[in-house]
Protein backbone atom coordinates (compact mmCIF):
# COMPACT_ATOMS: atom_id res chain seq x y z
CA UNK A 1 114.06 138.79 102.18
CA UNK A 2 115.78 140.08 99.35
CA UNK A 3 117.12 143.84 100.83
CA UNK A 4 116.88 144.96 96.71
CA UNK A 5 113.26 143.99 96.80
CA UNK A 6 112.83 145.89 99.97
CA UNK A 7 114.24 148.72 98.56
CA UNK A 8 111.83 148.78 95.19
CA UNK A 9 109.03 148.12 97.51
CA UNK A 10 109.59 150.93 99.58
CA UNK A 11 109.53 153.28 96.82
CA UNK A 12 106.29 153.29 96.37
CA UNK A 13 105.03 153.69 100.03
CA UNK A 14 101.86 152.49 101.51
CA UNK A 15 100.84 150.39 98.40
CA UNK A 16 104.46 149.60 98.41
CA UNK A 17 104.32 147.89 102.11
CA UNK A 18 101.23 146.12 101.67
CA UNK A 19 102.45 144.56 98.64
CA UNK A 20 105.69 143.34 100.56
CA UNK A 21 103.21 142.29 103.50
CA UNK A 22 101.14 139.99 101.04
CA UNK A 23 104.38 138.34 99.62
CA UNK A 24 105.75 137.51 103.09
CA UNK A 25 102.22 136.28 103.95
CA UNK A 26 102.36 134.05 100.68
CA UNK A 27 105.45 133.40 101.46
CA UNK A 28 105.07 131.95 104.83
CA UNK A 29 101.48 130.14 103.60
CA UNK A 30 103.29 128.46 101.28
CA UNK A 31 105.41 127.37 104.24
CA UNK A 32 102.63 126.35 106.31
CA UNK A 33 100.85 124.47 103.32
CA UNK A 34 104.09 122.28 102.79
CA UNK A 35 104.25 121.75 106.55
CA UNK A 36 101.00 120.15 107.00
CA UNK A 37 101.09 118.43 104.34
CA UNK A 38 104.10 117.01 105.56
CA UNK A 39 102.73 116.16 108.73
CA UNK A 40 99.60 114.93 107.31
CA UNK A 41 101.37 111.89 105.66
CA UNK A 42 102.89 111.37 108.55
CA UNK A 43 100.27 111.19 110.57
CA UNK A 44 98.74 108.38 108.03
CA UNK A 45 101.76 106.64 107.75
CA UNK A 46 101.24 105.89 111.20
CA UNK A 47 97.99 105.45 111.56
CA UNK A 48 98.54 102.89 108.65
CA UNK A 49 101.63 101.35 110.82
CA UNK A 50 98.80 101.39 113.85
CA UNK A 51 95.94 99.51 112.07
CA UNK A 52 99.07 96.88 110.62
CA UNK A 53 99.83 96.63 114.34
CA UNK A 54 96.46 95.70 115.46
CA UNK A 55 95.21 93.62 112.97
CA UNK A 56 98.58 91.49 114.27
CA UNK A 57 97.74 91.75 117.93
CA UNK A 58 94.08 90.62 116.80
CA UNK A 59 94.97 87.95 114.51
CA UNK A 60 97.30 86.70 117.46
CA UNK A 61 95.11 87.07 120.12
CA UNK A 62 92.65 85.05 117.91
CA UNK A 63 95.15 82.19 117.66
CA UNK A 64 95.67 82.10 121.04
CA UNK A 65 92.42 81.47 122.01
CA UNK A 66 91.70 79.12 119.44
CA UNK A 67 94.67 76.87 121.00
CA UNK A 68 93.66 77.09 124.49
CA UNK A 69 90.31 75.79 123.55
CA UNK A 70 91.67 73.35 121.53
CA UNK A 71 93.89 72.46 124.55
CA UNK A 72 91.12 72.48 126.72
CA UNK A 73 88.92 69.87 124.40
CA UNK A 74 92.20 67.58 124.28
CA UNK A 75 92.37 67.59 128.29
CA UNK A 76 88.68 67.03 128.47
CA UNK A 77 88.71 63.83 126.04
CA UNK A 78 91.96 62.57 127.59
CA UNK A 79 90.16 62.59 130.88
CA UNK A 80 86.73 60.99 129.55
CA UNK A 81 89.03 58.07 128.14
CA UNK A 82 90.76 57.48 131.18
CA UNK A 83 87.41 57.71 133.23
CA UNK A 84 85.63 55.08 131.12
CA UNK A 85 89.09 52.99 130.26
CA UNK A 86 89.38 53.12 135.04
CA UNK A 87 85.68 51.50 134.56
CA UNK A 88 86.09 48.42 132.20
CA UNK A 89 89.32 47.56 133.83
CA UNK A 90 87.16 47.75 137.23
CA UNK A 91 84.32 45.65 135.77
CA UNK A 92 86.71 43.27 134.36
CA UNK A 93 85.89 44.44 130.79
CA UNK A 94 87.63 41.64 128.00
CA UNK A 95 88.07 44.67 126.10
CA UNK A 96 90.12 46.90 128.48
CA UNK A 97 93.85 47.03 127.61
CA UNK A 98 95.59 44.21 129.94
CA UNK A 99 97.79 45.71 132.48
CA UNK A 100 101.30 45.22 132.00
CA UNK A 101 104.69 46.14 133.70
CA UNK A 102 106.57 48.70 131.78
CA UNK A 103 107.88 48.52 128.90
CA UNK A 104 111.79 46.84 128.10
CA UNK A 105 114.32 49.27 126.99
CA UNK A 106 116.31 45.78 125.89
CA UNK A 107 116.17 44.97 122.34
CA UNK A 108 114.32 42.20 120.98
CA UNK A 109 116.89 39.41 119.69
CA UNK A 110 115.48 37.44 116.58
């Protein structure tokens, strides 16, 4: 604090100190005031960052799970066809897919 202001303040004794008391305590509510405020948008700014991060971590987890059931329909289909394509080969089904060796890697010459 300003030692001139001290000085006038002084002068004029008890009323004097209480009046340098209140402008210190202004003084350092002021402070406090800018401080929390301060920390208040902070503290949003994350909690905005937060809510940013777990709509991600939803949105992903979502997607995940939305593949592995497509995955899992995909397998379960593959397996039906295979099923029923094992039975018309083994009933001697005209419209099962002839077997046949593999497949040339030779080109075919016109």
């Amino acid at each position: 604090m300003n030692s001139e202001l001290l000085t006038i303040l002084s002068q004029f004794g008890p009323a004097g100190l209480m009046g340098l008391l209140w402008i210190l305590e202004r003084r350092h509510a002021a402070l406090r005031e800018r401080q929390l405020t301060e920390a208040h948008r902070a503290v949003a700014a994350r909690d905005h960052e937060s809510t940013a991060l777990l709509d991600v971590v939803r949105d992903n987890t979502r997607a995940i799970a939305t593949l592995e059931h497509t995955q899992r329909q995909v397998l379960r289909t593959a397996e039906r066809l295979s099923e029923r394509l094992a039975m018309m080969i083994r009933a001697g089904d005209a419209r099962a897919p002839a077997r046949t060796s593999a497949p040339s890697h030779q080109a075919d010459v016109a």
